[in-house]
C-alpha atoms as a PDB file:
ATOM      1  CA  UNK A   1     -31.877   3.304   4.037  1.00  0.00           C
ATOM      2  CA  UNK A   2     -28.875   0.939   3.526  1.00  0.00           C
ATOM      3  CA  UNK A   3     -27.983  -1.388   6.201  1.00  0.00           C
ATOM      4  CA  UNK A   4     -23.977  -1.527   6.690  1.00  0.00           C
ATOM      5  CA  UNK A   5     -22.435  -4.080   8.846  1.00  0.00           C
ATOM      6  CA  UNK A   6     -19.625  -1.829  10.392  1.00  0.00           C
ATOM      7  CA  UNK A   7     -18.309  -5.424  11.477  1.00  0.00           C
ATOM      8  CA  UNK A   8     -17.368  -6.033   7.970  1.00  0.00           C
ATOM      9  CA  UNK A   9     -16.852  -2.455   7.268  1.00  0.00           C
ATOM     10  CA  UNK A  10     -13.915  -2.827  10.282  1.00  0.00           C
ATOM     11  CA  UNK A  11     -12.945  -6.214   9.297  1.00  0.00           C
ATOM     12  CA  UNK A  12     -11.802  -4.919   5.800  1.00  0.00           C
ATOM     13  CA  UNK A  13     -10.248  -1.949   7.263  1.00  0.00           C
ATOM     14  CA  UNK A  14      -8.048  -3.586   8.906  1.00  0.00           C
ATOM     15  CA  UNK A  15      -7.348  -6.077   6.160  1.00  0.00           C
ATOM     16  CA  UNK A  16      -6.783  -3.457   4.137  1.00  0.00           C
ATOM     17  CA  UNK A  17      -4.223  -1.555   6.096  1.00  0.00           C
ATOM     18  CA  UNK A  18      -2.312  -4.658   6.867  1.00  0.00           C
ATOM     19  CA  UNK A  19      -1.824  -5.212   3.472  1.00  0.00           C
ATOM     20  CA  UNK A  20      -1.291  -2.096   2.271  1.00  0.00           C
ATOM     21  CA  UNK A  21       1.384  -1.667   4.736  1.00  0.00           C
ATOM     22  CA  UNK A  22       3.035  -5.001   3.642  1.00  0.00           C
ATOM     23  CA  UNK A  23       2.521  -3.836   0.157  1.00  0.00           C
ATOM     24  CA  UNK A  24       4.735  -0.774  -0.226  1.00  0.00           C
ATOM     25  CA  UNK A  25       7.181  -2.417   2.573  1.00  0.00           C
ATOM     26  CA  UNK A  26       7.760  -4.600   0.230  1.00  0.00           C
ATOM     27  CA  UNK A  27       8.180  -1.979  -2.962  1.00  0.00           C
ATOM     28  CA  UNK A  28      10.479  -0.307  -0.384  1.00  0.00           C
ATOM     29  CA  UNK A  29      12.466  -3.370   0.195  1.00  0.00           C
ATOM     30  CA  UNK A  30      12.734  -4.315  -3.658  1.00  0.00           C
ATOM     31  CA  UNK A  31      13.356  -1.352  -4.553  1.00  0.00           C
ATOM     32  CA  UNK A  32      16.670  -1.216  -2.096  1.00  0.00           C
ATOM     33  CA  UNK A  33      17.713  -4.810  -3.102  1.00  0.00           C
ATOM     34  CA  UNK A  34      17.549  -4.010  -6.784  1.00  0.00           C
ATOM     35  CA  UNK A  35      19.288  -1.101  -6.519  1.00  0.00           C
ATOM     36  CA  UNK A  36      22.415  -1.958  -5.283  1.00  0.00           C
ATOM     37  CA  UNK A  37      22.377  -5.418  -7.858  1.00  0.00           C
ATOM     38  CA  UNK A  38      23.665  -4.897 -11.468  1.00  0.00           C
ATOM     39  CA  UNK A  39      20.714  -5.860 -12.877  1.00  0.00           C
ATOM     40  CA  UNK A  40      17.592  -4.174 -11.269  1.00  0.00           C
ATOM     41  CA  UNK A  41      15.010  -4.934 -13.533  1.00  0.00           C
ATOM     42  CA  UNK A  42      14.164  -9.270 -12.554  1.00  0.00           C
ATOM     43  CA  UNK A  43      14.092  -8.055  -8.996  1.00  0.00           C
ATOM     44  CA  UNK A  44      11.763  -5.321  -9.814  1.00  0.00           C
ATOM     45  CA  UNK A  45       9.031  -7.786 -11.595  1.00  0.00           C
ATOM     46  CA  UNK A  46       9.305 -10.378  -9.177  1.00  0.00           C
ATOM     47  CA  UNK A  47       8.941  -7.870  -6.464  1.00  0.00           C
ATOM     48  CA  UNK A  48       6.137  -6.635  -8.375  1.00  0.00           C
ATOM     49  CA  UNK A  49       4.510  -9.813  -9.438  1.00  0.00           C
ATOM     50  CA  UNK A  50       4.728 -11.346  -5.487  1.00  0.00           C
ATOM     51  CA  UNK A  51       3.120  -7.888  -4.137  1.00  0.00           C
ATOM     52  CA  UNK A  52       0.104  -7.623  -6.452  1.00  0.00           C
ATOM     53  CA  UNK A  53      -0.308 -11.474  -6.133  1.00  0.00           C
ATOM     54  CA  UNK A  54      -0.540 -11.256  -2.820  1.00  0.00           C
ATOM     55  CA  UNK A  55      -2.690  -8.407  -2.703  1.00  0.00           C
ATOM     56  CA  UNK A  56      -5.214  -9.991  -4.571  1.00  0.00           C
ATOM     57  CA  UNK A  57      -5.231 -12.710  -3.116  1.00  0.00           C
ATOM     58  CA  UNK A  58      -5.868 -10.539   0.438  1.00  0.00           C
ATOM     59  CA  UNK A  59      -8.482  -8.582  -1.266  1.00  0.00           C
ATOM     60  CA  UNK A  60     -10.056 -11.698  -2.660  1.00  0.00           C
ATOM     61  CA  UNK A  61     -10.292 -12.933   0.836  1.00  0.00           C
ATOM     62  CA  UNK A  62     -11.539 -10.385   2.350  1.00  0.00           C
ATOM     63  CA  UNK A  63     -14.631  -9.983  -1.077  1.00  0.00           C
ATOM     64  CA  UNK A  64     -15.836 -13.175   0.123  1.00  0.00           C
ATOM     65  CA  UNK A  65     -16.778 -11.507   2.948  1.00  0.00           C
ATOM     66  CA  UNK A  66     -19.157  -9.102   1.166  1.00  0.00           C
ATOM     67  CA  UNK A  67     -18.639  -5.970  -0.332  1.00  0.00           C
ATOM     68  CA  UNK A  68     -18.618  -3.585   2.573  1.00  0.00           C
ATOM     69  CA  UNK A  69     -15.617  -5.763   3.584  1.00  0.00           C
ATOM     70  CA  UNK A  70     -14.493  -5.019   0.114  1.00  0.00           C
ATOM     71  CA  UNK A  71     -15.218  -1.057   0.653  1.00  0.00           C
ATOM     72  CA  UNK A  72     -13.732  -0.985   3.720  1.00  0.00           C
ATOM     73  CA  UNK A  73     -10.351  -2.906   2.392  1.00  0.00           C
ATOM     74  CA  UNK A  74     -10.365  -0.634  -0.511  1.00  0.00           C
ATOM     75  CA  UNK A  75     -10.729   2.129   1.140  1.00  0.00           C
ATOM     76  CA  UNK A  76      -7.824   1.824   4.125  1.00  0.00           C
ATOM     77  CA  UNK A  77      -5.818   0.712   1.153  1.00  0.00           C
ATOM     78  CA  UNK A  78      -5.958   4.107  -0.566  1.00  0.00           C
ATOM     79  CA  UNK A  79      -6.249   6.007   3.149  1.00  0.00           C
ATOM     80  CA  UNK A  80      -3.173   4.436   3.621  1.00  0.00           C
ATOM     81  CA  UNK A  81      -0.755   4.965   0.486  1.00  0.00           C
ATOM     82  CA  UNK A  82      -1.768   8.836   0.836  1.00  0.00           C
ATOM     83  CA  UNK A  83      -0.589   8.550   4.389  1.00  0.00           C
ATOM     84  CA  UNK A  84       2.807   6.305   3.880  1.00  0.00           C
ATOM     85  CA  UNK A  85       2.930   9.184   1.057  1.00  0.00           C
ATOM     86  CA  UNK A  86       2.804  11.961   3.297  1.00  0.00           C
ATOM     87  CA  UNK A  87       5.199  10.460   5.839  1.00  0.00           C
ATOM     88  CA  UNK A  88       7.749   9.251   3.524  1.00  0.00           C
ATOM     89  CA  UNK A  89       7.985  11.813   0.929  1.00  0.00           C
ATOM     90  CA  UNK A  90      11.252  13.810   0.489  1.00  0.00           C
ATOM     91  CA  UNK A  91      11.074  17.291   1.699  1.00  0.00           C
ATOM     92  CA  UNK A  92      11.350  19.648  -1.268  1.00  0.00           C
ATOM     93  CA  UNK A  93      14.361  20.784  -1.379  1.00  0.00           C
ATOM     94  CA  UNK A  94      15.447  24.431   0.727  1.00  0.00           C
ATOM     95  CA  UNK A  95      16.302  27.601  -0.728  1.00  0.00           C
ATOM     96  CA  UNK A  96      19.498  29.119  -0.568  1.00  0.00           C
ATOM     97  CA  UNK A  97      19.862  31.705   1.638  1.00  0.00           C
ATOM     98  CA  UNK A  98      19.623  35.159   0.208  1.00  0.00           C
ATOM     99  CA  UNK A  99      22.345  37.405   1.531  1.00  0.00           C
ATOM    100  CA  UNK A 100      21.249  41.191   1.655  1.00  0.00           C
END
């Protein structure tokens, strides 16, 4: 059987949804700065280029620590974008009311 560390396995959890959380705070602050500029699209890569920088540098961090640490990162990362997803998503929009 395969010996986890759940130490690690928490320590990259937590990592993970840290920096996830900073990660699309960030998308959702560029993407609110650049559009109300004239020219979105410099703003939009250097948004990018900061956020995945940064993000690998986390996640580079935290592989040094093993790869359960990397498992557990990865996978609060992707719990975490499915939850921000859920949370933040527009509500389709409502039907008009039928009138007998």
């Amino acid at each position: 059987m395969i010996a986890i560390d759940w130490t690690l396995l928490g320590f990259g959890a937590v990592a993970g949804a840290i920096a996830s959380a900073l990660f699309f705070a960030g998308l959702a602050w560029g993407l609110r700065f650049a559009l109300r500029i004239g020219r979105p699209m410099p703003v939009l890569l250097l948004s990018a280029a900061v956020r995945i920088a940064l993000l690998l540098g986390v996640g580079a961090m935290v592989a040094s620590y093993g790869v359960v640490a990397l498992a557990g990162f990865a996978v609060a990362f992707i719990a975490m974008r499915f939850a921000i997803l859920a949370v933040f998503r527009s509500p389709p929009p409502e039907e008009a009311p039928k009138w007998s």
